[in-house]
Protein backbone atom coordinates (compact mmCIF):
# COMPACT_ATOMS: atom_id res chain seq x y z
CA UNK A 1 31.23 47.48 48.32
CA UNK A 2 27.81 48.25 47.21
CA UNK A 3 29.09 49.18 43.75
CA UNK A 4 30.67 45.51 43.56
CA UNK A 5 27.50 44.29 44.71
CA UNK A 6 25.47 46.06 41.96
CA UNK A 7 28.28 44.93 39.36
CA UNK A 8 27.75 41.01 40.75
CA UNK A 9 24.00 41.42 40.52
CA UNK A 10 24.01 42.71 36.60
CA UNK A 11 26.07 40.05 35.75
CA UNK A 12 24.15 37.53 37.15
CA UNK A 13 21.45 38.60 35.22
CA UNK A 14 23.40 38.92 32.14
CA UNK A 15 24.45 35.45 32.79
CA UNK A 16 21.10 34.17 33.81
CA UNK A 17 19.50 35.83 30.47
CA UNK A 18 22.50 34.37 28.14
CA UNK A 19 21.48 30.88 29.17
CA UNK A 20 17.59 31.12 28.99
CA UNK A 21 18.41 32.63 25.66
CA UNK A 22 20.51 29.47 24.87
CA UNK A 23 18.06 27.24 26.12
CA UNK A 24 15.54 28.70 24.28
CA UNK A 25 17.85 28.43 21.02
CA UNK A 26 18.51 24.77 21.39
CA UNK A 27 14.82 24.08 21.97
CA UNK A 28 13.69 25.87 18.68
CA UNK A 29 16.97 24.17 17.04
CA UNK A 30 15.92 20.19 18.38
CA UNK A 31 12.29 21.33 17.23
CA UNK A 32 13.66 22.48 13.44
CA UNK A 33 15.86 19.05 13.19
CA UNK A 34 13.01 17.12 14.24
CA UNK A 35 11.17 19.02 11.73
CA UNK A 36 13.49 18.32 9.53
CA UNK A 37 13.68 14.62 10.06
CA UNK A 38 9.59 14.00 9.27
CA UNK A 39 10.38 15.60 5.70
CA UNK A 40 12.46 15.43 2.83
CA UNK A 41 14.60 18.15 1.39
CA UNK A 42 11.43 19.14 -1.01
CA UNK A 43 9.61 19.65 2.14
CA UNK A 44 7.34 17.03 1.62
CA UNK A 45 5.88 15.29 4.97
CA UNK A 46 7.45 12.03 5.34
CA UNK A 47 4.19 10.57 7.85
CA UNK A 48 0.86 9.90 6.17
CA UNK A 49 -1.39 13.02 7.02
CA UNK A 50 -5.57 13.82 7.60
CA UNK A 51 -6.99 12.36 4.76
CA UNK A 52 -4.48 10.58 2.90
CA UNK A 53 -5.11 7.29 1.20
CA UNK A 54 -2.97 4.00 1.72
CA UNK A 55 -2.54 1.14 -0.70
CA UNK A 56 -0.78 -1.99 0.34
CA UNK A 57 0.93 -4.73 -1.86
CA UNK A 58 3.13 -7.47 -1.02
CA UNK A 59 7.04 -6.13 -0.41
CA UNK A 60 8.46 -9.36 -1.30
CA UNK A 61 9.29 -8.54 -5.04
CA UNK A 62 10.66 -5.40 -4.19
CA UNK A 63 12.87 -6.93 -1.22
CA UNK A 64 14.36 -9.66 -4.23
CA UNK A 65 14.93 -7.26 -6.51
CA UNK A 66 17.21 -5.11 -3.98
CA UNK A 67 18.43 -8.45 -2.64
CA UNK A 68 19.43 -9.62 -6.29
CA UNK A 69 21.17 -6.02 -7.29
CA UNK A 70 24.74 -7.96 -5.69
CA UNK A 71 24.30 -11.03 -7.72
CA UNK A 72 23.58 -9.52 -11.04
CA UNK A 73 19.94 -9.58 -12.53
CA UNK A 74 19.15 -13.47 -11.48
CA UNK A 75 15.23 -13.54 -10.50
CA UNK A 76 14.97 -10.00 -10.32
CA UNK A 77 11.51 -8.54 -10.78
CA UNK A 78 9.28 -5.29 -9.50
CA UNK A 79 5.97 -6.81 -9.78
CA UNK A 80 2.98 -5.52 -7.64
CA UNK A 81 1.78 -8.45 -5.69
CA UNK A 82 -1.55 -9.03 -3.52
CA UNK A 83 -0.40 -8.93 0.29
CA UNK A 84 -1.86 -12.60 1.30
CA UNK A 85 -4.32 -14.35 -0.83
CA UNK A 86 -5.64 -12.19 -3.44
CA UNK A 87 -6.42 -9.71 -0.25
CA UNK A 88 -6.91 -6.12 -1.47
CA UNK A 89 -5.76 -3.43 1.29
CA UNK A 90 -6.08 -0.14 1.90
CA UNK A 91 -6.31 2.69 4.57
CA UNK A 92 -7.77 6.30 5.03
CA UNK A 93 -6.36 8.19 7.39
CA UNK A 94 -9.19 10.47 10.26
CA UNK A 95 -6.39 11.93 11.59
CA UNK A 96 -2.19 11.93 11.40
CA UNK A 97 -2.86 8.83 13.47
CA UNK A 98 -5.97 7.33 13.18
CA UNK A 99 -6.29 5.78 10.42
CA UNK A 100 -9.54 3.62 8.62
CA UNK A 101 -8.81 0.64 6.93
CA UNK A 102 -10.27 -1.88 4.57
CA UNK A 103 -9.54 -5.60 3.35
CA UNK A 104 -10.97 -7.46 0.47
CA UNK A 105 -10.39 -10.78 -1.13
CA UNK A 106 -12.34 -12.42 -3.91
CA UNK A 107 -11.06 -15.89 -4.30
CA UNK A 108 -12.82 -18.18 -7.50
CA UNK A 109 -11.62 -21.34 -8.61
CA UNK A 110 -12.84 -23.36 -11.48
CA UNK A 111 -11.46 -26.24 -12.73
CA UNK A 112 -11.74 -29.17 -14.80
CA UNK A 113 -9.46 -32.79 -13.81
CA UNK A 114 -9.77 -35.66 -15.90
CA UNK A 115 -8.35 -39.34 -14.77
CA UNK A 116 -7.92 -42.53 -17.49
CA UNK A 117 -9.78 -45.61 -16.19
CA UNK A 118 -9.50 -49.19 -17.91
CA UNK A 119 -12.64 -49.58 -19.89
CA UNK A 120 -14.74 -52.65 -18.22
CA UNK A 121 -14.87 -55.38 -20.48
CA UNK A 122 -11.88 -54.93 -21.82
CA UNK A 123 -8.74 -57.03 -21.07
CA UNK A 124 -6.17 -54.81 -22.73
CA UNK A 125 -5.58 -51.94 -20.11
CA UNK A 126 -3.84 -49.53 -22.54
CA UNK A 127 -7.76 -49.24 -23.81
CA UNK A 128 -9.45 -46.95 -21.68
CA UNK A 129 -12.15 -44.13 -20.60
CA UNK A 130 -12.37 -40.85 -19.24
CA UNK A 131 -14.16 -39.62 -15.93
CA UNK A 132 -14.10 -35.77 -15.56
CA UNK A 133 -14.89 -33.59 -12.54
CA UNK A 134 -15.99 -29.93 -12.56
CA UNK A 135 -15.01 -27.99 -9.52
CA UNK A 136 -15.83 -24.68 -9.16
CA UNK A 137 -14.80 -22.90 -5.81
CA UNK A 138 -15.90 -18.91 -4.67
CA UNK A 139 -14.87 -17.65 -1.49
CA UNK A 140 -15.55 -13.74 -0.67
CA UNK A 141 -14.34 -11.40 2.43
CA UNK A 142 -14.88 -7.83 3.06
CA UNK A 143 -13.27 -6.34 6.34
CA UNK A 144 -13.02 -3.06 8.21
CA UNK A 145 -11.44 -1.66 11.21
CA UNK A 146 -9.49 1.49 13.06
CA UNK A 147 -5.95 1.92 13.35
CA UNK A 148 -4.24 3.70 15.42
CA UNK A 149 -0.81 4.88 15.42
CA UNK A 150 2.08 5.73 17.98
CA UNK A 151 5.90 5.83 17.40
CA UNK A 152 9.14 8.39 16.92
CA UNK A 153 10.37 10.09 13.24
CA UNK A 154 10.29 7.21 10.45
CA UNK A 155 9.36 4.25 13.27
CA UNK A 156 5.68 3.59 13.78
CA UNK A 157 3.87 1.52 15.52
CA UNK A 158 -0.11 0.76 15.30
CA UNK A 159 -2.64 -0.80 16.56
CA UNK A 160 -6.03 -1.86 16.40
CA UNK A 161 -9.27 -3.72 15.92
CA UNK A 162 -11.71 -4.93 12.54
CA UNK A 163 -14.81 -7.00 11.91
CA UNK A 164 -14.88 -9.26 8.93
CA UNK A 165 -17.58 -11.02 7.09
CA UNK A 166 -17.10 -13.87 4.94
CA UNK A 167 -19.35 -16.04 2.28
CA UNK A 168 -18.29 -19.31 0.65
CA UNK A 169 -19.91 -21.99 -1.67
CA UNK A 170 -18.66 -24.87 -3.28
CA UNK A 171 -19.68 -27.45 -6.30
CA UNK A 172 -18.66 -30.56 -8.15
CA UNK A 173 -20.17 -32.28 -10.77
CA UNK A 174 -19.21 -35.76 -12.53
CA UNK A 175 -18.69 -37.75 -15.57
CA UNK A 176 -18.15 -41.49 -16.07
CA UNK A 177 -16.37 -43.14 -19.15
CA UNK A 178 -17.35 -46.51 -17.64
CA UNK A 179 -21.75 -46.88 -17.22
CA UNK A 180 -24.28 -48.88 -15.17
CA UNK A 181 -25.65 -51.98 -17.14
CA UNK A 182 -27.38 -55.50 -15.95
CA UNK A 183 -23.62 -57.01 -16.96
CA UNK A 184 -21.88 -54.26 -15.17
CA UNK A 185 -23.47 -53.35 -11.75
CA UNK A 186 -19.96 -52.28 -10.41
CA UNK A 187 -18.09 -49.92 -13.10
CA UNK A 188 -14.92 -49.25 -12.51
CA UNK A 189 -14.98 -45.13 -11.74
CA UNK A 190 -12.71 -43.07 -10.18
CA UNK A 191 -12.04 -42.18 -6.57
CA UNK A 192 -9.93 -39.48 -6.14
CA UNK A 193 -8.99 -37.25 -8.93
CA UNK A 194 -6.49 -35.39 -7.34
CA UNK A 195 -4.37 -38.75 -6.51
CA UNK A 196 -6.08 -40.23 -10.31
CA UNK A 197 -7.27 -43.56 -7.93
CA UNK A 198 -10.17 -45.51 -8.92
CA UNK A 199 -12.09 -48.52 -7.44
CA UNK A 200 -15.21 -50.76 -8.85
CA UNK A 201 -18.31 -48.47 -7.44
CA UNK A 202 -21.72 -49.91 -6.85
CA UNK A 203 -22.41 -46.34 -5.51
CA UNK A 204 -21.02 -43.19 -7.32
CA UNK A 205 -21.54 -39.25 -6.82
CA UNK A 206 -22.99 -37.25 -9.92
CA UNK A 207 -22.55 -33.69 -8.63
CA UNK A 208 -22.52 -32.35 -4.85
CA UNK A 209 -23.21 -28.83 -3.93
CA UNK A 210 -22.88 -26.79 -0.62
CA UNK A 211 -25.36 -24.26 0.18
CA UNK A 212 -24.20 -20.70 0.66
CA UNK A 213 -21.93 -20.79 4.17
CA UNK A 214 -21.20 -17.90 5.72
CA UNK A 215 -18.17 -16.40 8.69
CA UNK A 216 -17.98 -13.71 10.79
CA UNK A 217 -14.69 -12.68 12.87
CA UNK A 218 -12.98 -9.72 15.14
CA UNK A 219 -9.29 -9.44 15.11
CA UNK A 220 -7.12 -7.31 17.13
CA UNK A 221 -3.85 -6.60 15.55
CA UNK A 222 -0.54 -4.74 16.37
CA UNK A 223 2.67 -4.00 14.15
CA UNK A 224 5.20 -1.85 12.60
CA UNK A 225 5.91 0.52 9.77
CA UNK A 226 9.15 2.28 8.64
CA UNK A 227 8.83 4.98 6.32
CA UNK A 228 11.97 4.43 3.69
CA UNK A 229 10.59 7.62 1.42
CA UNK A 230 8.11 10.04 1.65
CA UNK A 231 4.75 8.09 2.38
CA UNK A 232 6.49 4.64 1.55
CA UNK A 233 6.65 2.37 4.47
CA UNK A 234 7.74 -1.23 5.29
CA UNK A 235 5.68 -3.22 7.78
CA UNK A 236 4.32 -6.34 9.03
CA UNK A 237 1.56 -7.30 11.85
CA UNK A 238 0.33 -9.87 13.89
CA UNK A 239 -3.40 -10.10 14.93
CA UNK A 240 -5.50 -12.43 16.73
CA UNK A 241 -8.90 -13.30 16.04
CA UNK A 242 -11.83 -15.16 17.35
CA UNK A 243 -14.21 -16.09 14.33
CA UNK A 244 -17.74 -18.11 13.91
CA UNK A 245 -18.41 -20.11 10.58
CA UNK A 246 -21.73 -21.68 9.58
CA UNK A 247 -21.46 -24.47 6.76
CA UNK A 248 -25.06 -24.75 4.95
CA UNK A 249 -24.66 -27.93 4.41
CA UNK A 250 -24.55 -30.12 1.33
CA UNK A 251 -27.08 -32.14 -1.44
CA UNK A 252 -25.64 -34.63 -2.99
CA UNK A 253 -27.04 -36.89 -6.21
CA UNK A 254 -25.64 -40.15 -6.58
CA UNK A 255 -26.61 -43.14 -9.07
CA UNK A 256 -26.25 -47.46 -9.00
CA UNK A 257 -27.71 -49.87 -10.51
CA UNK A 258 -31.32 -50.39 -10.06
CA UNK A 259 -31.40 -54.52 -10.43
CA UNK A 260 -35.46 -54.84 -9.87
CA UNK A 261 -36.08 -52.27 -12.41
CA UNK A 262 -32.47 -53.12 -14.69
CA UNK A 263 -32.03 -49.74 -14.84
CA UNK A 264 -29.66 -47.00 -13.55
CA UNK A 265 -30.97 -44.80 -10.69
CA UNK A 266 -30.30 -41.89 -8.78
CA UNK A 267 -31.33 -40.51 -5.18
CA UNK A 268 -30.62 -36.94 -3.25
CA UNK A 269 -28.58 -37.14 0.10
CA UNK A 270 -28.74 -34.08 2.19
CA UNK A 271 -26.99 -33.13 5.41
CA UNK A 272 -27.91 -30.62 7.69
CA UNK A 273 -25.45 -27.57 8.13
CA UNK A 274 -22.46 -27.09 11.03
CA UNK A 275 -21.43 -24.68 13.44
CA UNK A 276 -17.82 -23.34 14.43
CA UNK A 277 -15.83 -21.31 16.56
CA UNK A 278 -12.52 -20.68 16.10
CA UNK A 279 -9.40 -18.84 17.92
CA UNK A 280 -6.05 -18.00 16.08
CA UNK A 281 -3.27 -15.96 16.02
CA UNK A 282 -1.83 -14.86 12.56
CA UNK A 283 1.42 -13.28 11.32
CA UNK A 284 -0.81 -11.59 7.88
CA UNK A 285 0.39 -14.38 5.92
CA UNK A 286 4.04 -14.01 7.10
CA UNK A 287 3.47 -10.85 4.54
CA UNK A 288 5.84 -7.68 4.82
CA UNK A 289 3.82 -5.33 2.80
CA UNK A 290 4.96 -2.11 1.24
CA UNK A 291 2.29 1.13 2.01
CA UNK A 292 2.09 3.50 -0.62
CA UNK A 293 0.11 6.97 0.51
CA UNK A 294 -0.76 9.41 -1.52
């Protein structure tokens, strides 16, 4: 009986021994796969890593090109495009999930539109002038903020919080075919460029400026990333932000006819500068942006 006994208690231990061993074979096996999963055969980390840099562009070229493979070659193109409005973003990662990241956008316009007015005096309206408008347009943002990062294998999620500061100024000057005399106190000039309307103007705008404006804003935002390749990802966002914008104002010089003095004249208006605060929520543009890390 006791020899039975002793024979039952080796076993068990055997038995007991066999299955930690097992246990402790699957763990080190699910660690190795999982391992495996968060690199490529080369052995190269799929996750961005402690200081690694991030570029983002706009995936939507990339998506189209993939999309187009099935219907031939129709509209299909690789170009690198800005994420949303000429916006420049990139990321440098603290940690393996903390992550710095930075947005700029420099946004200039300048432009000149011309309208055709009939020329006063004239009966024949294929006989006209030209009025011309020179717009120039600069808008510049800088941002920066912390990431941070949470998910399982290729799926990531992030999260996080930047300050952004803003600076804007705006200008338009103006030409008339059509000019102030004591026969002509009410040229005909043109009203809207952009819809080519005119009007007979006893009061028209030679140039307008706005003083330097400036904004300030803090966003929170929250998304997704999936990493196709090794430090490629596909993502989007959504953010909210509460922002304040000051508007310097504008001067203004206009000109009309002067009928005491029969001459044309011009006088400054000013106005005073505005205040605003704003809530939104965003979607990036609607952007899904590729990440490139290297």
């Amino acid at each position: 009986m006791k020899i039975e006994l002793k024979i039952l208690i080796i076993n068990l231990k055997q038995i007991t021994m066999k299955t930690i061993k097992l246990i402790i074979c699957v763990l080190l096996m699910s660690s190795f796969a999982n391992a495996q999963e968060l690199t490529s055969k080369k052995g190269i980390p799929i996750l961005p890593q402690k200081g690694d840099w991030g570029v983002g562009v706009n995936a939507k070229p990339f998506l189209n090109y993939v999309g187009n493979i099935f219907n031939g070659s129709t509209n299909n193109s690789t170009n690198f495009n800005l994420i949303n409005a000429n916006t420049l973003m990139g990321k440098y990662y603290l940690t393996d999930t903390k992550a710095l990241r930075f947005k700029f956008c420099l946004n200039t316009q300048n432009e000149t539109l011309k309208n055709n007015v009939k020329k006063d005096g004239q009966n024949n309206f294929e006989i006209t002038v030209t009025d011309i408008n020179n717009h120039s347009y600069t808008n510049i943002m800088l941002s920066a903020g912390l990431e941070k990062r949470k998910g399982y294998g290729r799926l990531q999620g992030f999260y996080g919080s930047e300050l952004a500061l803003s600076f804007f100024n705006e200008s338009n000057s103006y030409k008339y075919g059509n000019s102030f005399d004591s026969t002509n106190v009410t040229p005909l000039s043109t009203t809207s460029f952009s819809s080519h309307l005119s009007n007979s103007s006893a009061i028209r705008t030679i140039n307008r400026k706005t003083g330097l404006g400036f904004g300030v804003s803090v966003r929170g935002f929250v998304g997704v990333e999936y990493f196709i390749a090794p430090k490629i990802s596909l993502g989007g966002e959504f953010g909210y932000a509460v922002s304040f914008t000051y508007n310097n104002g504008y001067k203004e010089k206009d000109e009309l006819w002067d009928s005491a003095k029969k001459t044309a004249k011009t006088f400054v208006e000013e106005k005073g500068g505005s205040m605003k605060i704003n809530t939104n929520a965003d979607d990036f543009g609607g952007a899904i942006f590729l990440m490139i890390h290297f």
